[in-house]
Protein backbone atom coordinates (compact mmCIF):
# COMPACT_ATOMS: atom_id res chain seq x y z
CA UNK A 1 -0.77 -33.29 -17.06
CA UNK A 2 -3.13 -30.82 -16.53
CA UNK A 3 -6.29 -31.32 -15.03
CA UNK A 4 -8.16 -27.95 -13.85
CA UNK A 5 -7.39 -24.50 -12.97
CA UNK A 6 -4.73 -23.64 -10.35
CA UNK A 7 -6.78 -21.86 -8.38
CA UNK A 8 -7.64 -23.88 -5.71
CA UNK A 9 -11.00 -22.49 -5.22
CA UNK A 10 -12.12 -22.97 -8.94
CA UNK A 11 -13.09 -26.41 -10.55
CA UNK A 12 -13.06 -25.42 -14.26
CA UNK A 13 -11.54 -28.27 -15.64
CA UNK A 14 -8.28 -27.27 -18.38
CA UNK A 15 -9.27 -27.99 -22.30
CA UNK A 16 -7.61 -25.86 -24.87
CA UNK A 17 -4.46 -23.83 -24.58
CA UNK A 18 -5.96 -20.79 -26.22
CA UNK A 19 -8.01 -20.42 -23.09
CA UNK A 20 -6.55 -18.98 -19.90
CA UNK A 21 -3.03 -18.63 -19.57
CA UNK A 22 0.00 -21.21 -19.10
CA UNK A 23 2.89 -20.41 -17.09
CA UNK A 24 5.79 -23.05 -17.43
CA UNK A 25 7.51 -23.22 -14.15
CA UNK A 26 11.54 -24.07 -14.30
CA UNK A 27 11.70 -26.44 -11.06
CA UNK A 28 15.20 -26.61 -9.29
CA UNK A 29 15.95 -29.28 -6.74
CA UNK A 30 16.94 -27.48 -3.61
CA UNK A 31 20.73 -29.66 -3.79
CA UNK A 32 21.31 -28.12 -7.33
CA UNK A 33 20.70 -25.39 -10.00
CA UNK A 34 19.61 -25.59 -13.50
CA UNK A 35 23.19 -25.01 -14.70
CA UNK A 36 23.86 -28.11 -12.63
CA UNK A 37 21.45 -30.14 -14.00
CA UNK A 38 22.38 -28.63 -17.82
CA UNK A 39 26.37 -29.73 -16.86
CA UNK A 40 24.95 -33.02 -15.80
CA UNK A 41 23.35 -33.50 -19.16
CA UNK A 42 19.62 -33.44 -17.44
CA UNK A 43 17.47 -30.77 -18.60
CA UNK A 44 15.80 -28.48 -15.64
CA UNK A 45 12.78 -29.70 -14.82
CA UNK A 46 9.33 -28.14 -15.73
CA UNK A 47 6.26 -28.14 -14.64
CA UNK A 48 2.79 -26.69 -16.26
CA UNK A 49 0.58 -24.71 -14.22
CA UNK A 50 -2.80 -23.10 -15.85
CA UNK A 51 -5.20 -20.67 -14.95
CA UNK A 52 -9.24 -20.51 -16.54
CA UNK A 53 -10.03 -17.19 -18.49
CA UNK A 54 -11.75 -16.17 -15.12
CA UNK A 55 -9.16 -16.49 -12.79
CA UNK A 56 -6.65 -14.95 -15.11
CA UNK A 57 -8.34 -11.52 -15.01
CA UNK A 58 -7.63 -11.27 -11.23
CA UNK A 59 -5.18 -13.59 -10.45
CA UNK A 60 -1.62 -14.58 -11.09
CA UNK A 61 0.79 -17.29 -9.18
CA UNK A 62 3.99 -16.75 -7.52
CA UNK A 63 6.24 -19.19 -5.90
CA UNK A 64 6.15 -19.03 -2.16
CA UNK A 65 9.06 -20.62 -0.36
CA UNK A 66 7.50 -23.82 1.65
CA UNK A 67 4.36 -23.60 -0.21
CA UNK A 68 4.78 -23.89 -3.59
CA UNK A 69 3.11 -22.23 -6.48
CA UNK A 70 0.35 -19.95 -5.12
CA UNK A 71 -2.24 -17.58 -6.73
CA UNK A 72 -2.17 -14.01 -6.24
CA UNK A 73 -4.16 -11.25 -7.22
CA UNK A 74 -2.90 -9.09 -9.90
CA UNK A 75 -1.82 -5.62 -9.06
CA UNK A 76 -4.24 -3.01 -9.85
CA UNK A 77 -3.54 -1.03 -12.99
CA UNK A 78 -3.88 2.32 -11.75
CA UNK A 79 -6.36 4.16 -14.43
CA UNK A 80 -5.06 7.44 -15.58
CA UNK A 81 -7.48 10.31 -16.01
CA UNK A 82 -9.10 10.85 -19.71
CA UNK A 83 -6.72 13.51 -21.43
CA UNK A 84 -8.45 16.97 -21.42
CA UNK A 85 -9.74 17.72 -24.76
CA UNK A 86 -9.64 21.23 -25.95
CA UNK A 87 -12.54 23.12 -27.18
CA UNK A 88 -12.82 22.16 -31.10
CA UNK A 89 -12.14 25.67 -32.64
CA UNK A 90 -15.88 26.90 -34.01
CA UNK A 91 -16.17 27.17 -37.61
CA UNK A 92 -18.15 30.13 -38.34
CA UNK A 93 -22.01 29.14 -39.47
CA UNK A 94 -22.26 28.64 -43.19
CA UNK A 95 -24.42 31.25 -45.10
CA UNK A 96 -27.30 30.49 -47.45
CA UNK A 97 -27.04 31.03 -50.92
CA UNK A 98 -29.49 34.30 -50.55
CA UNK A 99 -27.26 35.35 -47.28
CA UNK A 100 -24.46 35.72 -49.19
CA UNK A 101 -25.75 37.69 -51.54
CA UNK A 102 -27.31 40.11 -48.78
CA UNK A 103 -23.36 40.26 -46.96
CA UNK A 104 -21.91 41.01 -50.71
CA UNK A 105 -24.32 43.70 -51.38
């Protein structure tokens, strides 16, 4: 069940799904694989992990080989420059109603 956010260094307890983001972990016994267990008739075994709304803007988890699920910070998005934007072409000025009639005389 879970209880708070995996970040180890945050306390916000877990309450709705549609907060944060869940990440459903496919755990393998180190003797066997998932198409083992599948063969065996035992479904692979998985396990819930959940980070707040907070953490989940900076951080993700990774498995880490003798330590388990771990959070990481998210790579940064590099931000691409703003496209150039071309001088709008200028419309020439409208004319009054009496300016046109000067031009057309």
């Amino acid at each position: 069940m879970l209880h708070k956010c995996a970040n180890p260094t945050c306390s916000n307890p877990f309450r709705k799904l549609s907060e944060g983001k869940l990440f459903l972990v496919e755990m393998k016994s180190p003797s066997t694989s998932a198409a083992t267990n599948w063969e065996n008739g035992k479904p692979p075994r998985i396990e819930h992990f959940w980070l707040c709304d907070c953490c989940a803007t900076v951080l993700t988890l990774s498995f880490e080989k003798g330590r388990g699920m771990v959070t990481v910070p998210l790579p940064e998005i590099k931000k691409q420059p703003a496209p150039v934007r071309l001088a709008e072409s200028a419309s020439p000025p409208a004319y009054t109603e009496e300016q046109s009639r000067i031009r057309s005389a």
